[in-house]
N, C-alpha and C. Protein backbone atom coordinates (compact mmCIF):
# COMPACT_ATOMS: atom_id res chain seq x y z
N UNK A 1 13.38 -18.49 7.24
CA UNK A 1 12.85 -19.49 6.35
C UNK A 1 13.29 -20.89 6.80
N UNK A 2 14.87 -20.93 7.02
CA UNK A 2 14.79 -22.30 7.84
C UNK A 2 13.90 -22.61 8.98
N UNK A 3 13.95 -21.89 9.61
CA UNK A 3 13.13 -22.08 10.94
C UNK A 3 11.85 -22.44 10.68
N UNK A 4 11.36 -22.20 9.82
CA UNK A 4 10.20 -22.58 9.28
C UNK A 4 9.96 -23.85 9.09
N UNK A 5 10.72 -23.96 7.96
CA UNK A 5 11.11 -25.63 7.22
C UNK A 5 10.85 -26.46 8.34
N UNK A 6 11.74 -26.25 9.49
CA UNK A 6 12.27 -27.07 10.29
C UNK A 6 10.96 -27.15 11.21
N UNK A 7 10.29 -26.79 11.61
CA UNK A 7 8.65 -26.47 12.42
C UNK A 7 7.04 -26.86 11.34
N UNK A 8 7.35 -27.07 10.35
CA UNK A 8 5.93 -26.55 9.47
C UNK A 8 6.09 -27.83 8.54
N UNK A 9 5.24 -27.84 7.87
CA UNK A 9 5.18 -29.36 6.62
C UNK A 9 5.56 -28.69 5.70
N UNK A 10 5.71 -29.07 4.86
CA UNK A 10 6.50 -28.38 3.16
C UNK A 10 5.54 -27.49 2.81
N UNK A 11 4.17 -27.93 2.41
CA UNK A 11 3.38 -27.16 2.00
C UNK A 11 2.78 -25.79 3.16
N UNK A 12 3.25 -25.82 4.11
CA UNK A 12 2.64 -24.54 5.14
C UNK A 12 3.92 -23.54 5.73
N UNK A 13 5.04 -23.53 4.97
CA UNK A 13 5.80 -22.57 5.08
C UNK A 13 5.88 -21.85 3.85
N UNK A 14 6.07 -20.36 4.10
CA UNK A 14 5.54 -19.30 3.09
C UNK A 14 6.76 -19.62 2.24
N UNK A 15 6.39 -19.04 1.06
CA UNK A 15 7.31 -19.14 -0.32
C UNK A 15 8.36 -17.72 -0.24
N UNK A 16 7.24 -16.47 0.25
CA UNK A 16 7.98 -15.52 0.46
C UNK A 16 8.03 -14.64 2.15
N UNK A 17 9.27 -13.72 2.32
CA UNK A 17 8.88 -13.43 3.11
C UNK A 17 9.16 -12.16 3.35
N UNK A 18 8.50 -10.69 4.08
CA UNK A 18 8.43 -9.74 3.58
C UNK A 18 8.49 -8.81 4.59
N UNK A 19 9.26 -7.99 5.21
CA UNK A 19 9.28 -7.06 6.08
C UNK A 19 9.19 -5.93 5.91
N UNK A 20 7.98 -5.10 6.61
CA UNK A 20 7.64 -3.92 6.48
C UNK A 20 7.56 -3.16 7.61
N UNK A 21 7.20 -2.26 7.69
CA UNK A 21 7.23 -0.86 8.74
C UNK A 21 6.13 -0.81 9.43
N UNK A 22 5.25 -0.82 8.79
CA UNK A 22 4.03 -1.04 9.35
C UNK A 22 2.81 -1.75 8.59
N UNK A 23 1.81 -1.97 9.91
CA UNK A 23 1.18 -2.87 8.83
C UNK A 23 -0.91 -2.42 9.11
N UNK A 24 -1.48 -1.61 8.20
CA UNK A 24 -2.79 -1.49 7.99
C UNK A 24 -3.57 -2.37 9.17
N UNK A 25 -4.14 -1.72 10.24
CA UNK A 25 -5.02 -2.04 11.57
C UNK A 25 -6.45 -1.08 11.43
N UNK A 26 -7.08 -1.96 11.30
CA UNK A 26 -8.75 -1.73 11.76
C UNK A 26 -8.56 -1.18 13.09
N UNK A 27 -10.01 -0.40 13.45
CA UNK A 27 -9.94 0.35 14.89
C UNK A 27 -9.90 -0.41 16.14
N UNK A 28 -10.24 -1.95 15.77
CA UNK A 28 -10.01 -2.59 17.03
C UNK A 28 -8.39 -3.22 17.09
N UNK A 29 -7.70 -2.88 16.11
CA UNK A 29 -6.30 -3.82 15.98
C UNK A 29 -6.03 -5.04 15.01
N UNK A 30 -7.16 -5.36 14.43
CA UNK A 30 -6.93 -6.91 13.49
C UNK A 30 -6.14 -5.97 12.25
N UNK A 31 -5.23 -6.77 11.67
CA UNK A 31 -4.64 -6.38 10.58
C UNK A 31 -5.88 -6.21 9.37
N UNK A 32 -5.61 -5.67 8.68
CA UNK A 32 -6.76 -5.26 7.25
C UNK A 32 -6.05 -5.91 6.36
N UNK A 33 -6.72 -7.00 6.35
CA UNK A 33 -5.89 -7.89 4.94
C UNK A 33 -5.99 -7.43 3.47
N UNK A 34 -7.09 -7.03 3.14
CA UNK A 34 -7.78 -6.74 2.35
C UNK A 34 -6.88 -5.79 1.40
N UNK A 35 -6.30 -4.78 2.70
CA UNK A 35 -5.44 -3.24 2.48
C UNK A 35 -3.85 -4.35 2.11
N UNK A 36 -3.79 -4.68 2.23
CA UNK A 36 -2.59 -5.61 2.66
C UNK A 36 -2.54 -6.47 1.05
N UNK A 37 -3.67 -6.95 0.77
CA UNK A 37 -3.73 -7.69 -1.15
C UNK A 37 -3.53 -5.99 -1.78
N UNK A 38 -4.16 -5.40 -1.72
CA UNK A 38 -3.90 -3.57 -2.63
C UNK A 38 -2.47 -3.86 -2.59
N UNK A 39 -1.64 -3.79 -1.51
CA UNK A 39 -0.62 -2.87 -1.49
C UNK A 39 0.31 -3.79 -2.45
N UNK A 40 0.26 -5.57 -3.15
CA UNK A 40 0.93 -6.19 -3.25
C UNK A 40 0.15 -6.42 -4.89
N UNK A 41 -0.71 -5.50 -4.96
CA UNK A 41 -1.39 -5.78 -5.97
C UNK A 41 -2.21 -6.88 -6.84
N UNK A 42 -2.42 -7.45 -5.80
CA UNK A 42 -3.11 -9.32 -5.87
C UNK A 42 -4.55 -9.17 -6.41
């Protein structure tokens, strides 16, 4: 999160930040965002 701060404008560094195991890929490789709002319940 510092590292962020320190690289990014106030408003374009994330509020949160979240590490997971893996992360929902379409058959060509793009992340599935979509699967990604479900899992966080948005």
């Amino acid at each position: 999160r510092e590292r962020a701060r320190d690289r990014l404008a106030a408003y374009e560094y994330p509020r949160e930040i979240e590490f997971v195991d893996d992360l929902p890929l379409t058959s060509s490789g793009k992340i599935r965002r979509a699967e990604l709002r479900e899992r966080e319940g948005v």
